[in-house]
C-alpha atoms as a PDB file:
ATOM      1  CA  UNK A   1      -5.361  -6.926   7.546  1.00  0.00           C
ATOM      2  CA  UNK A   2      -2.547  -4.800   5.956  1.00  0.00           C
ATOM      3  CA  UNK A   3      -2.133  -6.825   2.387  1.00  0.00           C
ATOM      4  CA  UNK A   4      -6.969  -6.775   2.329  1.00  0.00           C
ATOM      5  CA  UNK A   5      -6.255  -3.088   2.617  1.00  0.00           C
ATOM      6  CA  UNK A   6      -3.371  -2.415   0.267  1.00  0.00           C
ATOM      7  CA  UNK A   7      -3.941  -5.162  -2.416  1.00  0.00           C
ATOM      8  CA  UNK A   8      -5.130  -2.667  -5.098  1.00  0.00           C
ATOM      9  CA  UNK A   9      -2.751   0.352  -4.002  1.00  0.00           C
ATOM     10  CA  UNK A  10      -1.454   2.329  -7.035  1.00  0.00           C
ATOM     11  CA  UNK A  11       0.131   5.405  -5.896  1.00  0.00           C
ATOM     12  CA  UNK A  12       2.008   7.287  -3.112  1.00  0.00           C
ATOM     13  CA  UNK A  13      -0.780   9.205  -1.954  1.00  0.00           C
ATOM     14  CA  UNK A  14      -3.358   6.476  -2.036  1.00  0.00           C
ATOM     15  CA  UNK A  15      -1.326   4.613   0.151  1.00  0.00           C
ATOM     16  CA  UNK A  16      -0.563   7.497   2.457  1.00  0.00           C
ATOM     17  CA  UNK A  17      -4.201   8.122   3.120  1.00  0.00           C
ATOM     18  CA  UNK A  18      -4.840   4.250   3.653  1.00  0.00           C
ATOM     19  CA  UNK A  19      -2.393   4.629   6.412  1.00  0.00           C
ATOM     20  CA  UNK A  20      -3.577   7.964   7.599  1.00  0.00           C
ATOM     21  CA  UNK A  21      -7.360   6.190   7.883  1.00  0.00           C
ATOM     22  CA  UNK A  22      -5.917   3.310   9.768  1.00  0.00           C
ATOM     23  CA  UNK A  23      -4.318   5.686  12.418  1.00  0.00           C
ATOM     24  CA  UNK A  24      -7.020   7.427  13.313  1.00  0.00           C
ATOM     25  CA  UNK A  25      -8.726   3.671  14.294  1.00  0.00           C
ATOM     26  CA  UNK A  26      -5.643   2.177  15.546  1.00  0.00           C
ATOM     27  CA  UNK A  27      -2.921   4.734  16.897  1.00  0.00           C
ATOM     28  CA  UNK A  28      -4.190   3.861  20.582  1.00  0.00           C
ATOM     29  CA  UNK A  29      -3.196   0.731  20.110  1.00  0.00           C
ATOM     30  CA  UNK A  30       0.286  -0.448  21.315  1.00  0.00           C
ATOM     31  CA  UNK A  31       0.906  -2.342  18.630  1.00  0.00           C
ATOM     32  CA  UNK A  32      -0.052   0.859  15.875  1.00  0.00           C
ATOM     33  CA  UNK A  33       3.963   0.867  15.288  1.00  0.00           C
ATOM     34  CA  UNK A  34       4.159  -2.489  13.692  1.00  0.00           C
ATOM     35  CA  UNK A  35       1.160  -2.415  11.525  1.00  0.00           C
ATOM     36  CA  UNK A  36       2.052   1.311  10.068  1.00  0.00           C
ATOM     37  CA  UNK A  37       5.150  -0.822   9.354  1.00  0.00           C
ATOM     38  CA  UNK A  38       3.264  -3.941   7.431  1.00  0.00           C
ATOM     39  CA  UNK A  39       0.747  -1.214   5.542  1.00  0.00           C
ATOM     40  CA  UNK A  40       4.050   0.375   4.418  1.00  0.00           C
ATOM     41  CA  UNK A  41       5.516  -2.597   3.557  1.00  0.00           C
ATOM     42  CA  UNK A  42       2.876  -4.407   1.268  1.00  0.00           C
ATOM     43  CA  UNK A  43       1.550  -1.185   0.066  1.00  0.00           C
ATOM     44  CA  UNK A  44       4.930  -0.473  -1.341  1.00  0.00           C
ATOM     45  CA  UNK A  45       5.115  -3.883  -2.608  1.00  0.00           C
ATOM     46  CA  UNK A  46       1.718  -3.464  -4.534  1.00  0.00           C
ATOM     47  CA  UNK A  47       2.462  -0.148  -6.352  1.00  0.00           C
ATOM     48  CA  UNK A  48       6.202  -2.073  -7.287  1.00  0.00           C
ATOM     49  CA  UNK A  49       3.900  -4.635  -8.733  1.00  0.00           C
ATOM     50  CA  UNK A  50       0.887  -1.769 -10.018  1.00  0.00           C
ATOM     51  CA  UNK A  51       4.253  -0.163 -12.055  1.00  0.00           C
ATOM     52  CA  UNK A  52       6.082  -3.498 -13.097  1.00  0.00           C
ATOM     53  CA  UNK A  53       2.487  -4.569 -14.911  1.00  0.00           C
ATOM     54  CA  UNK A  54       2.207  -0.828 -16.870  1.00  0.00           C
ATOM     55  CA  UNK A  55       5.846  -1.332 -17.927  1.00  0.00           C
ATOM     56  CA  UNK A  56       5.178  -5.000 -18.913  1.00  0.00           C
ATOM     57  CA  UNK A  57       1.739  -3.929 -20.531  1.00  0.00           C
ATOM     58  CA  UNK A  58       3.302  -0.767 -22.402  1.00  0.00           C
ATOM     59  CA  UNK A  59       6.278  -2.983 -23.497  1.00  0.00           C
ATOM     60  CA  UNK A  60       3.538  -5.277 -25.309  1.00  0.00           C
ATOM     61  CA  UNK A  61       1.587  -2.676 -26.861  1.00  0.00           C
ATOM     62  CA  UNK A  62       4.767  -1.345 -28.539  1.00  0.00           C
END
């Protein structure tokens, strides 16, 4: 579920109100902890690989 959700995650704030959306479905759940932990983690890794693509694509335009 996290990496469907995050896939196309660009920015900070997008990804903070993914996670803020998924808490208001999910915080009763016990296990709420440890995916707040996996959106974190892939949405981080998507905006590393959102910024590594500009930087490649702005290298090539150059």
């Amino acid at each position: 579920m996290p990496a469907s959700l995050t896939e196309n995650c660009t920015s900070e704030a997008q990804l903070e109100k993914i996670i803020k959306g998924q808490e208001r479905k999910f915080r009763w759940r016990d296990d709420w902890p440890a995916l707040e932990k996996a959106l974190m983690e892939t949405g981080t890794a998507s905006i590393l690989k959102h910024n590594r693509s500009k930087k490649i694509d702005g290298i090539f335009l150059e």
